[in-house]
C-alpha atoms as a PDB file:
ATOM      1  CA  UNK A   1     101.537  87.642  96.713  1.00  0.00           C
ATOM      2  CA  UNK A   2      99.669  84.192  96.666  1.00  0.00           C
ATOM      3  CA  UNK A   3      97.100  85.079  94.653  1.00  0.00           C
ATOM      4  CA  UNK A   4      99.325  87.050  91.992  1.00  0.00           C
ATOM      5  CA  UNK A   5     100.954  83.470  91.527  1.00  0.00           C
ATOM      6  CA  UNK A   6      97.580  81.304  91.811  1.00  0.00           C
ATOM      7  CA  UNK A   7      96.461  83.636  88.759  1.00  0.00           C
ATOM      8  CA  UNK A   8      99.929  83.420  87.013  1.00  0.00           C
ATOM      9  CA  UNK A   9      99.538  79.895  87.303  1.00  0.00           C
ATOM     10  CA  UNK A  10      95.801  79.830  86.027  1.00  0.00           C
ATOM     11  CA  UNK A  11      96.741  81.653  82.992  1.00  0.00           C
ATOM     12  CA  UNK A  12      99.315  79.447  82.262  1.00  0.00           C
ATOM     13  CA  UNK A  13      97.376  76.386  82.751  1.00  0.00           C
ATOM     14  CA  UNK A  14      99.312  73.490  81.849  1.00  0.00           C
ATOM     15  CA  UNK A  15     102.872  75.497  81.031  1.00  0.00           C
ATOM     16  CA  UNK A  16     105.183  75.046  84.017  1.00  0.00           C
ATOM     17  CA  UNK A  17     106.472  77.517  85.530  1.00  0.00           C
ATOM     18  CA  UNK A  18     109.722  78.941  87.810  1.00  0.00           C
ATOM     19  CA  UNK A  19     109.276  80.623  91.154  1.00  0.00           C
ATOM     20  CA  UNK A  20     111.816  83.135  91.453  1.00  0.00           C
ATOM     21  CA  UNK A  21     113.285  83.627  95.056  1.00  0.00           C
ATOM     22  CA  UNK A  22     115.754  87.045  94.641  1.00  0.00           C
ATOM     23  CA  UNK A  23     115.197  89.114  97.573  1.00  0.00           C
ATOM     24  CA  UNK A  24     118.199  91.102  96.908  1.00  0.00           C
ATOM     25  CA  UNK A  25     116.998  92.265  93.687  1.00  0.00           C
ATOM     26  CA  UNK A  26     113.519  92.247  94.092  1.00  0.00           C
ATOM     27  CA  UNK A  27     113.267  93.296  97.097  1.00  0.00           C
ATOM     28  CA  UNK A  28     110.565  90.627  98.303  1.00  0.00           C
ATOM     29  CA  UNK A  29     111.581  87.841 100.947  1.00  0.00           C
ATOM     30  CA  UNK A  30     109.633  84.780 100.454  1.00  0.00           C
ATOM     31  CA  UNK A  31     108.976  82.543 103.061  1.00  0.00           C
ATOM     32  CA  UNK A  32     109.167  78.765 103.079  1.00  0.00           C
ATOM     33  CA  UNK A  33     105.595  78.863 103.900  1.00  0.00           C
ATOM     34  CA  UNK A  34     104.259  80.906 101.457  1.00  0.00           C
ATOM     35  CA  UNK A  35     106.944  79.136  98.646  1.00  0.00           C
ATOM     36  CA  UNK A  36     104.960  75.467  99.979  1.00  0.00           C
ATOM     37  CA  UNK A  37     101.549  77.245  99.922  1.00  0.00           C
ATOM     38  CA  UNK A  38     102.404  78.162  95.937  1.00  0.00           C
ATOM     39  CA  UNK A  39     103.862  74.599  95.205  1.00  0.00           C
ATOM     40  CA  UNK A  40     100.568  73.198  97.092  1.00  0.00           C
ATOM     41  CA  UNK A  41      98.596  75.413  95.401  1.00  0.00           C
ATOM     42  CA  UNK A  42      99.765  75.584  91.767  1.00  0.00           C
ATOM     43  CA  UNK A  43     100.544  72.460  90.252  1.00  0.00           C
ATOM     44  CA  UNK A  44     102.663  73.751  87.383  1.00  0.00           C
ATOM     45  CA  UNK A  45     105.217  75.359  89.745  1.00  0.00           C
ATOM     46  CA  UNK A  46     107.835  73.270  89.454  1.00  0.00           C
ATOM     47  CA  UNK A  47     111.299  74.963  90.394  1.00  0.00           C
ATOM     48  CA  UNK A  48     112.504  77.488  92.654  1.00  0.00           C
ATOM     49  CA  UNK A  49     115.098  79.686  91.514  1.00  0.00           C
ATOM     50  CA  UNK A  50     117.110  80.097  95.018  1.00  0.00           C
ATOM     51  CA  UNK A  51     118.501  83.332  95.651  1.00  0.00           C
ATOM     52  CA  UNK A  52     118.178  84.276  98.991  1.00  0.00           C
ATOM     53  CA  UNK A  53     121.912  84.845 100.464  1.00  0.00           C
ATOM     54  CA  UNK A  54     122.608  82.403 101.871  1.00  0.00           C
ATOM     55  CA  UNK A  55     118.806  81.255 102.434  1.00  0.00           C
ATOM     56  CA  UNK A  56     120.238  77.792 103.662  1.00  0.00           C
ATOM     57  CA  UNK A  57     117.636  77.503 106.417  1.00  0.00           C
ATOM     58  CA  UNK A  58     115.177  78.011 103.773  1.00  0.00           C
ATOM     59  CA  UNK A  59     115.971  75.037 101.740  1.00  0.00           C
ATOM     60  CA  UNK A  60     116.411  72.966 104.524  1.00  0.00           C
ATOM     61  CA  UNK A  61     112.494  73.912 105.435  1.00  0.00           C
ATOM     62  CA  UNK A  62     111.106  73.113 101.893  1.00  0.00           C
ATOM     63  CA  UNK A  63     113.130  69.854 102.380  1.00  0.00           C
ATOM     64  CA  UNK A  64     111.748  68.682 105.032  1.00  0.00           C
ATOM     65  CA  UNK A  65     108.301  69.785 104.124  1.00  0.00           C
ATOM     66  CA  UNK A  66     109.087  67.696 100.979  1.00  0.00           C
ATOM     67  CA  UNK A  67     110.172  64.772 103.627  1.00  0.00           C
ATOM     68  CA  UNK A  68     106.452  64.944 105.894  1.00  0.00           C
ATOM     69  CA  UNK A  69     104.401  64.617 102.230  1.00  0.00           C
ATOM     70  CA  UNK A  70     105.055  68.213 100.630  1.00  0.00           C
ATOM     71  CA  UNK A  71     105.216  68.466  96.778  1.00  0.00           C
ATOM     72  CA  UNK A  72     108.548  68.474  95.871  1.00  0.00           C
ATOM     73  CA  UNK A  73     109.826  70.960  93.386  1.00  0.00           C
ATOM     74  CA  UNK A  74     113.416  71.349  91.775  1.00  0.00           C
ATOM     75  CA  UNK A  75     115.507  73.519  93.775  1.00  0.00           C
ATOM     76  CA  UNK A  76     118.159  75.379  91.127  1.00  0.00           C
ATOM     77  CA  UNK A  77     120.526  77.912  93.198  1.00  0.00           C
ATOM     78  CA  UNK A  78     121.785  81.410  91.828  1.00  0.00           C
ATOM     79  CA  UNK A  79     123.998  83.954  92.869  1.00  0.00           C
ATOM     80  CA  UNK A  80     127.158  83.045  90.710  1.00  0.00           C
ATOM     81  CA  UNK A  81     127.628  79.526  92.883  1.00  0.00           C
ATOM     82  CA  UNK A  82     128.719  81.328  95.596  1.00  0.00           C
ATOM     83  CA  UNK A  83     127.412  78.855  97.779  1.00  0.00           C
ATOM     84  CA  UNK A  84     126.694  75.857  95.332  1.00  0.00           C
ATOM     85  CA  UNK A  85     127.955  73.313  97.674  1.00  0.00           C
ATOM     86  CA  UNK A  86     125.748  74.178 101.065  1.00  0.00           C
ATOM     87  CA  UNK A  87     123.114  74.397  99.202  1.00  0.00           C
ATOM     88  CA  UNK A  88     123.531  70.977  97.509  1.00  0.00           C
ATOM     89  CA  UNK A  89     124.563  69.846 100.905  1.00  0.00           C
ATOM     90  CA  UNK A  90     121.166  71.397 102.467  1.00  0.00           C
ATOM     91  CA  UNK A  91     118.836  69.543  99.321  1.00  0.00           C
ATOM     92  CA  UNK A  92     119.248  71.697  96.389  1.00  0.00           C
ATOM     93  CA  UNK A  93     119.248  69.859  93.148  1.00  0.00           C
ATOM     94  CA  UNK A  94     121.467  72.032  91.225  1.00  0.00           C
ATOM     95  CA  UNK A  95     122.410  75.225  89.985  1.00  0.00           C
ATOM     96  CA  UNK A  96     121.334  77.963  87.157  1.00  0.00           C
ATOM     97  CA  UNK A  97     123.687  80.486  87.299  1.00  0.00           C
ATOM     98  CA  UNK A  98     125.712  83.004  85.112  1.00  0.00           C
ATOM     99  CA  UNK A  99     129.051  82.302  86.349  1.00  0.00           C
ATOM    100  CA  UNK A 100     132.458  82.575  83.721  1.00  0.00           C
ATOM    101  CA  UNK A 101     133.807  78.836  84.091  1.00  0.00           C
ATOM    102  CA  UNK A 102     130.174  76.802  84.444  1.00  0.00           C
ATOM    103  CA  UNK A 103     132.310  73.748  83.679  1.00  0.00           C
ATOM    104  CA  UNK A 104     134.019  74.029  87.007  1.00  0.00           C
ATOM    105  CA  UNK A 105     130.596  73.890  87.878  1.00  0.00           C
ATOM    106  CA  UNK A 106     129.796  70.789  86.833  1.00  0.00           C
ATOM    107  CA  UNK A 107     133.259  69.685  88.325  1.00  0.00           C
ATOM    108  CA  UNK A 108     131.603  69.988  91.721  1.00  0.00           C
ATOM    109  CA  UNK A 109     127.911  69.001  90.999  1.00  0.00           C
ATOM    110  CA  UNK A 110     129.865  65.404  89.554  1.00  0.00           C
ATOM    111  CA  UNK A 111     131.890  65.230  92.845  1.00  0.00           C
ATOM    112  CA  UNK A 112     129.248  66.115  94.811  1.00  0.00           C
ATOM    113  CA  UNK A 113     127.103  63.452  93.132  1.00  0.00           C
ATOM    114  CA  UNK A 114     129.590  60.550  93.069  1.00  0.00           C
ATOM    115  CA  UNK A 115     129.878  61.038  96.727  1.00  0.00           C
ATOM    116  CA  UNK A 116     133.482  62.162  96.529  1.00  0.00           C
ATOM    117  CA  UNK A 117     133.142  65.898  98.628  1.00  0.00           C
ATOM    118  CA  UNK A 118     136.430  66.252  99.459  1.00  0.00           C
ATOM    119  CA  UNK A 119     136.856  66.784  95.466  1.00  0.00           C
ATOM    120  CA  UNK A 120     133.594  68.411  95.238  1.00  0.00           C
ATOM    121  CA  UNK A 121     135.099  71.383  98.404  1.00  0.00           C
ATOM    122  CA  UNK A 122     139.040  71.301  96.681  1.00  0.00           C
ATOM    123  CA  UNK A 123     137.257  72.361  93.190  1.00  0.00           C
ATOM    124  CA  UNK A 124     134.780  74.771  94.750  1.00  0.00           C
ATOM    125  CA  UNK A 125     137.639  76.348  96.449  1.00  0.00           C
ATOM    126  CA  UNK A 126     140.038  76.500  93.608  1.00  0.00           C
ATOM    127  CA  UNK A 127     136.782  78.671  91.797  1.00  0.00           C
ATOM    128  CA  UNK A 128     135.773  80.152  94.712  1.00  0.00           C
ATOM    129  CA  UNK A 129     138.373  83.246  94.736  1.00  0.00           C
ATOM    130  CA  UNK A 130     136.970  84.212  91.221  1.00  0.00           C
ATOM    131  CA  UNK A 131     132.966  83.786  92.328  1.00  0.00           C
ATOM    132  CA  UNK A 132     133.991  86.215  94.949  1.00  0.00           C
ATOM    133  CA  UNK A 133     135.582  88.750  92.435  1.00  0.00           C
ATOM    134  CA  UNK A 134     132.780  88.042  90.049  1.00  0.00           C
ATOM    135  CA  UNK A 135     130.017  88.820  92.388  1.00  0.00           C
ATOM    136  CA  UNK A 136     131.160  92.941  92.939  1.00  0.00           C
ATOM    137  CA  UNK A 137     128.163  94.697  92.150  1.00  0.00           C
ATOM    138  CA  UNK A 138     127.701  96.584  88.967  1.00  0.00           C
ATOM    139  CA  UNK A 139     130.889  94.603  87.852  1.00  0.00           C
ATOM    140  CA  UNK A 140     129.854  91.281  87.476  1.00  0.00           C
ATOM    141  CA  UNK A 141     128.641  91.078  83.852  1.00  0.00           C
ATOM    142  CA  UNK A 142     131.830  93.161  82.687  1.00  0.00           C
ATOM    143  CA  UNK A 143     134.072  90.336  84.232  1.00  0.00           C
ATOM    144  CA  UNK A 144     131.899  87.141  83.065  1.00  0.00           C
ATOM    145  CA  UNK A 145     131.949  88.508  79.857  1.00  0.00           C
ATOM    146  CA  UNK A 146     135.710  89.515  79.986  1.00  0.00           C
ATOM    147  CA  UNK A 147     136.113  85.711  81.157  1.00  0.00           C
ATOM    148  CA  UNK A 148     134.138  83.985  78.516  1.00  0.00           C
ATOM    149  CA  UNK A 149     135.687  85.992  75.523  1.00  0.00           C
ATOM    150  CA  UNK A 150     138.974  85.368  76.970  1.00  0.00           C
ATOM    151  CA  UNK A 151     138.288  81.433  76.875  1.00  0.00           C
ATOM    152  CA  UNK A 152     136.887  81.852  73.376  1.00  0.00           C
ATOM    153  CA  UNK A 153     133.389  80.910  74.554  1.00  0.00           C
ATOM    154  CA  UNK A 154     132.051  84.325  72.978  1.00  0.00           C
ATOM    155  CA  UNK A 155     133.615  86.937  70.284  1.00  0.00           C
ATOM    156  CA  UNK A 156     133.410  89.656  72.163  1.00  0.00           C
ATOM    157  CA  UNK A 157     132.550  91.472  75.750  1.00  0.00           C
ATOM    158  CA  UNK A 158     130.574  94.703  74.710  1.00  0.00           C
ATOM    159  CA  UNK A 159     127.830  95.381  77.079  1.00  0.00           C
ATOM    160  CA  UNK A 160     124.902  97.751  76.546  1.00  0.00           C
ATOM    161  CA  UNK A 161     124.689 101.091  78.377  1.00  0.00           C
ATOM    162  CA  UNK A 162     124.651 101.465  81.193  1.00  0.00           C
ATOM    163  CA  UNK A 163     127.925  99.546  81.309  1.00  0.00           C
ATOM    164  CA  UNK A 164     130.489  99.476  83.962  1.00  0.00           C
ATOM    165  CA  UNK A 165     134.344  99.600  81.877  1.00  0.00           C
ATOM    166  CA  UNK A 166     137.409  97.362  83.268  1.00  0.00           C
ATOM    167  CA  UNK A 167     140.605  98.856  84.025  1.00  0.00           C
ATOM    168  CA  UNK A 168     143.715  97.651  83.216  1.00  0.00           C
ATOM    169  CA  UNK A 169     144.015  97.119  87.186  1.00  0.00           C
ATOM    170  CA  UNK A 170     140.963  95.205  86.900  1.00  0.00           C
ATOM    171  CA  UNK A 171     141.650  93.073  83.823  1.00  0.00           C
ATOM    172  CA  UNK A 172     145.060  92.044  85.344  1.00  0.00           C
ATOM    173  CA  UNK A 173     142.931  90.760  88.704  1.00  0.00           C
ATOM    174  CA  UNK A 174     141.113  88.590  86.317  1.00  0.00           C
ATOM    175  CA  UNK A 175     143.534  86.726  84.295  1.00  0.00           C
ATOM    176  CA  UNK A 176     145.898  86.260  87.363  1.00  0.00           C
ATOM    177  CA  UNK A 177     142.593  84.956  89.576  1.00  0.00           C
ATOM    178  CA  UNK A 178     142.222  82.857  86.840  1.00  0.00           C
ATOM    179  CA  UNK A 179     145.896  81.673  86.702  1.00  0.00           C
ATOM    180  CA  UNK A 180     145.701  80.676  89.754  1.00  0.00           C
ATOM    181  CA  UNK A 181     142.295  78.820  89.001  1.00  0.00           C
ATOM    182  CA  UNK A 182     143.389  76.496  86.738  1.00  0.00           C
ATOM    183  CA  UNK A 183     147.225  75.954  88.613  1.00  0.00           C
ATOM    184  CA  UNK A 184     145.093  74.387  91.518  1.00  0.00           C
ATOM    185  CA  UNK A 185     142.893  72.732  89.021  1.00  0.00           C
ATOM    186  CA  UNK A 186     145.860  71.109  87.111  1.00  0.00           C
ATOM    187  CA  UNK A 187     147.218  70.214  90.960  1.00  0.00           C
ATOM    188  CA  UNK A 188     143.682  68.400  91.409  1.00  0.00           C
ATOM    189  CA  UNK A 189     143.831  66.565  88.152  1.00  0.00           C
ATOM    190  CA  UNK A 190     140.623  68.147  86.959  1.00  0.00           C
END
């Protein structure tokens, strides 16, 4: 695996590139060791993509590596947010996610940067209900885009084939998840 990325990197040269950490979907656990070996080794690797669930241990390794003299690298963490505040709590710098309300998502990351974490927890738990909904596989696109045309964001949810179809049921989980997600946002002032 280390060399496929020291001759990804070579043939890249000066372009930086993302190291993708998805064992779920790829199958592939990465190590801390072998993700500092890369970073130590390839100078234009300069993010991780975090997806190991919940891989918390893991960033708190490459963080302290980074502490004892270890290149650090911008940690971004996936998996629709579902646990966007451990990880920023464990060193990750942020997140890059497909999730249907990314401004709630900034909600936190400003909380969480201002200091203030008992917002940053009250609006990650507000959202949290609808992460947890979101994330039901061979659903989740459906619902984000369900979400997002629903708030205007985009004209319309059509999916390519293979495609999973909402149900009434299913639509009516949505919209009252997310009438609930914005009562307890109003209650926070947010």
């Amino acid at each position: 695996m280390h060399r496929y990325y020291q001759d990804t990197s070579e043939a890249l040269g000066k372009i930086p590139f993302v190291l993708q950490d998805f064992p779920l979907a790829k199958g592939v656990i990465i190590s801390p060791s072998v993700i500092l070996k890369i970073v130590e080794d390839c100078a234009n690797c300069v993010m991780l993509k975090h997806e190991d669930w919940p891989g918390l241990e893991k960033i708190t390794q490459l963080r302290q590596a980074s502490d004892a003299g270890a290149r650090r690298i911008s940690i971004l963490c996936g998996n629709g947010g579902m646990y966007l505040l451990e990880e920023l709590l464990r060193g990750a710098d942020g997140a890059m996610t497909g999730f249907d309300y990314p401004e709630i998502m900034s909600q936190v990351m400003n909380a969480f940067n201002t200091g203030n974490l008992d917002l940053a927890w009250d609006i990650f738990d507000a959202y949290l209900p609808m992460i947890r909904y979101e994330a039901q596989p061979g659903m989740g696109l459906s619902i984000r885009k369900y979400s997002l045309t629903k708030q205007g964001v985009i004209a319309h949810p059509t999916l390519r084939k293979p495609r999973t179809l909402l149900t009434q049921d299913t639509i009516s989980e949505i919209d009252s998840l997310a009438q609930r997600q914005e009562k307890r946002l109003r209650e926070l002032g947010v």
